[in-house]
C-alpha atoms as a PDB file:
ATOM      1  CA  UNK A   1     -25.613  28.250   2.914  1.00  0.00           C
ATOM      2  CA  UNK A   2     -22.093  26.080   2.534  1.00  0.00           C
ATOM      3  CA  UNK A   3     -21.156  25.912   6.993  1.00  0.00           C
ATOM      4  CA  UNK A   4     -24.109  22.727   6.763  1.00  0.00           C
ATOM      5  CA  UNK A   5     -21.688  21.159   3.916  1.00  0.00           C
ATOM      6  CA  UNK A   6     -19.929  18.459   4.621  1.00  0.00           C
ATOM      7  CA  UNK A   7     -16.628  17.213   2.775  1.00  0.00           C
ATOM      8  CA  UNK A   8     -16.940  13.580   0.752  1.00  0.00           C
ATOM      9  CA  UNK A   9     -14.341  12.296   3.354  1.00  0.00           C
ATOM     10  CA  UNK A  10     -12.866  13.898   6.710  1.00  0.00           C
ATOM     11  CA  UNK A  11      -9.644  13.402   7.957  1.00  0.00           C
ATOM     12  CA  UNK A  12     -10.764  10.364  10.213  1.00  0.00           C
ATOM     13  CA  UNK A  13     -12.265   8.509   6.665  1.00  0.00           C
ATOM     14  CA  UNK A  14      -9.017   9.083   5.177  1.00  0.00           C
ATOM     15  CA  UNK A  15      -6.979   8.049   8.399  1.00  0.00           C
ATOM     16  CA  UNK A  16      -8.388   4.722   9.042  1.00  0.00           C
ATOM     17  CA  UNK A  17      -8.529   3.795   5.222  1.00  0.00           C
ATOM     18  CA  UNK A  18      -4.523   4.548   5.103  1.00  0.00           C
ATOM     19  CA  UNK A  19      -4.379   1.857   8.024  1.00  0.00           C
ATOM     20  CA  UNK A  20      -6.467  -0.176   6.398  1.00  0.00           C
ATOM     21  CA  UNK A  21      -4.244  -0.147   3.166  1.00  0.00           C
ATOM     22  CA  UNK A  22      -1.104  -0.645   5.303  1.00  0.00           C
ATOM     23  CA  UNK A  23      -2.285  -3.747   6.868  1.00  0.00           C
ATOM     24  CA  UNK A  24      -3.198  -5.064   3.520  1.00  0.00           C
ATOM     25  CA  UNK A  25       0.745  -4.477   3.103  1.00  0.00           C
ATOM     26  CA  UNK A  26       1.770  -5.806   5.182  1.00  0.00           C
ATOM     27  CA  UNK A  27       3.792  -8.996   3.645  1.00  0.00           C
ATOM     28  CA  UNK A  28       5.797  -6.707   2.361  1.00  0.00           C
ATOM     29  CA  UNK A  29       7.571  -6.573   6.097  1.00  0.00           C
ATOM     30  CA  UNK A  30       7.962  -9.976   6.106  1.00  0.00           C
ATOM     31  CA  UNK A  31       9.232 -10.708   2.186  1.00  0.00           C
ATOM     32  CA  UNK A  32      12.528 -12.269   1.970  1.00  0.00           C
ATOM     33  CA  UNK A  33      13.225 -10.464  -1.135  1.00  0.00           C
ATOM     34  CA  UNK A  34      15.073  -7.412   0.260  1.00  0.00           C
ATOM     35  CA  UNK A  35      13.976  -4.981  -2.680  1.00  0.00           C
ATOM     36  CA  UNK A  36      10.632  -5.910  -2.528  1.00  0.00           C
ATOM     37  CA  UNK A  37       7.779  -3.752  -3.647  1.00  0.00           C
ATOM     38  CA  UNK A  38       3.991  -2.871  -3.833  1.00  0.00           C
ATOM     39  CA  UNK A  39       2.852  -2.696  -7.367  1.00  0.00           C
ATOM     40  CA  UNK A  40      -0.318  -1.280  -8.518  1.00  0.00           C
ATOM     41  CA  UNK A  41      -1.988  -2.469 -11.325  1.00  0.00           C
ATOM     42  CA  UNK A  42      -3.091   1.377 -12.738  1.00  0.00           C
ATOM     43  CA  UNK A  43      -5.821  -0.983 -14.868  1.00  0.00           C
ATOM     44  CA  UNK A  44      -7.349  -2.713 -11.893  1.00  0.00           C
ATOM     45  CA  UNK A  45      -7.036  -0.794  -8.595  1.00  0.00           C
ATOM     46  CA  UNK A  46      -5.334  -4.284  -7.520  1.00  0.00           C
ATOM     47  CA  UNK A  47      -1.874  -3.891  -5.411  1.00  0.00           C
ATOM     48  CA  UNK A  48       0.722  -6.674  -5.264  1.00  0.00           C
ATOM     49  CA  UNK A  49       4.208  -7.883  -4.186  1.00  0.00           C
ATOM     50  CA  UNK A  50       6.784  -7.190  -7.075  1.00  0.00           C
ATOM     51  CA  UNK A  51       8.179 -10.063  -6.695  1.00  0.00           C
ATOM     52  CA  UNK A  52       5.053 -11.795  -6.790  1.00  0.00           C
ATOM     53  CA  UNK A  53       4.100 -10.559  -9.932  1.00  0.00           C
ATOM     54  CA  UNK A  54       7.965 -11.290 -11.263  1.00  0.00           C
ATOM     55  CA  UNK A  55       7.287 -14.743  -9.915  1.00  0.00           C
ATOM     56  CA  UNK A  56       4.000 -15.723 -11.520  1.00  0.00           C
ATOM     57  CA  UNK A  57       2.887 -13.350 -13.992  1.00  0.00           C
ATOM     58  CA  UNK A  58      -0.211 -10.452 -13.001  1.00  0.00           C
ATOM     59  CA  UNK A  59      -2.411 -13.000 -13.886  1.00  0.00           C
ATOM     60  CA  UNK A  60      -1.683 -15.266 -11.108  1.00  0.00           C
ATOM     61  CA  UNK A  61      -0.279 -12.905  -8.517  1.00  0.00           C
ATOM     62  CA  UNK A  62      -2.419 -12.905  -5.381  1.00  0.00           C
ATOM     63  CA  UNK A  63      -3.796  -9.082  -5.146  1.00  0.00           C
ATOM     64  CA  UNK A  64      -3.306  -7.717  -1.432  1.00  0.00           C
ATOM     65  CA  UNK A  65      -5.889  -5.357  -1.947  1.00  0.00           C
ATOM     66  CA  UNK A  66      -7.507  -3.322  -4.413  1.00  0.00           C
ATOM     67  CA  UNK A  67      -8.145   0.428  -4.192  1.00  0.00           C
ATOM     68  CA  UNK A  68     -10.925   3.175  -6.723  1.00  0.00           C
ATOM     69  CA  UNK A  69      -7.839   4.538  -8.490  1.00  0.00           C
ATOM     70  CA  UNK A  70     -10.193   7.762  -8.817  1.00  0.00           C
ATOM     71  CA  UNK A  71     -10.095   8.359  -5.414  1.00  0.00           C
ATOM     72  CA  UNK A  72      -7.371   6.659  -3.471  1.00  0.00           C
ATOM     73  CA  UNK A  73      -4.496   6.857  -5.306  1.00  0.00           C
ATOM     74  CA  UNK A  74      -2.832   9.946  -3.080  1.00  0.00           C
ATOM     75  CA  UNK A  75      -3.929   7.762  -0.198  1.00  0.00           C
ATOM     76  CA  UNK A  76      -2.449   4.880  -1.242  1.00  0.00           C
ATOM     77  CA  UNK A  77       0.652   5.889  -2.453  1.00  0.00           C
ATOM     78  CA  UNK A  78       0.776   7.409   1.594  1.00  0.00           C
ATOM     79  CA  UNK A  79       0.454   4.003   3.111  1.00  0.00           C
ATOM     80  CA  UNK A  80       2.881   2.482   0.856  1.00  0.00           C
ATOM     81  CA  UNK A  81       5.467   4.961   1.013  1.00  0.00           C
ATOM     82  CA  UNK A  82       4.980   4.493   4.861  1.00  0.00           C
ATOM     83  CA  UNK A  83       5.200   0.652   4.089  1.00  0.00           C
ATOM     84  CA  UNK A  84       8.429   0.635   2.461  1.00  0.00           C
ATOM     85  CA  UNK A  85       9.692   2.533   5.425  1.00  0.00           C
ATOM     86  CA  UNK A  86       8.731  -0.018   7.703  1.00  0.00           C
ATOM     87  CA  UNK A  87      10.997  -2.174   5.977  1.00  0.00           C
ATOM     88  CA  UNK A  88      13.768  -0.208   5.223  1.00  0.00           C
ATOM     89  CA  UNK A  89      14.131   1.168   9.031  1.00  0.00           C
ATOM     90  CA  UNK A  90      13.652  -3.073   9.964  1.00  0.00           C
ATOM     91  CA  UNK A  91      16.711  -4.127   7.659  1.00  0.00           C
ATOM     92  CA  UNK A  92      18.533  -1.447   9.025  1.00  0.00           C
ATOM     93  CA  UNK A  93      18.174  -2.540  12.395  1.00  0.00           C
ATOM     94  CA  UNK A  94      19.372  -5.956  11.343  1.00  0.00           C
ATOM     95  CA  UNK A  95      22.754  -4.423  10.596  1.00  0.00           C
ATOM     96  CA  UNK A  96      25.289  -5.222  12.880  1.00  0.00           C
ATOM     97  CA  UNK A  97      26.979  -1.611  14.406  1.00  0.00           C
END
């Protein structure tokens, strides 16, 4: 009988991990470099700041988190599309009208 199945994660699982992810992001809101990024490392699961990594090198870039790339890559490309929103809509609101 599949009604007693259950899926591997329900939408509450994925929810909280995307806020999870986004808080890990979360210096990207407050980087001074205005086309800042998250970068994933596609070998590692690890996620940093672009400009971190342009700074000083992968190998001593501080990861702000690290995701199974065989399972949470759609959900973390979510949070940090929703990220670089955040970001985008603040420096807009900086703009004198």
């Amino acid at each position: 009988m599949t009604h007693n199945l259950k899926p591997a994660f329900d939408l509450v699982d994925i929810q909280n991990r995307i806020s999870e992810l986004k808080r890990q992001m979360h210096p990207l809101l407050s980087s001074p470099v205005r086309n800042d990024r998250i970068m994933l490392n596609h070998e590692t699961g690890g996620f940093y700041l672009r400009s971190d990594v342009e700074k000083n090198g992968m190998d001593n870039a501080s990861a702000l988190g690290r995701i199974d790339l065989k399972t949470e890559y759609g959900v973390f490309k979510t949070a940090a599309k929703q990220v670089q929103s955040q970001k985008i809509e603040r420096a807009l609101s900086l703009i004198p009208r």
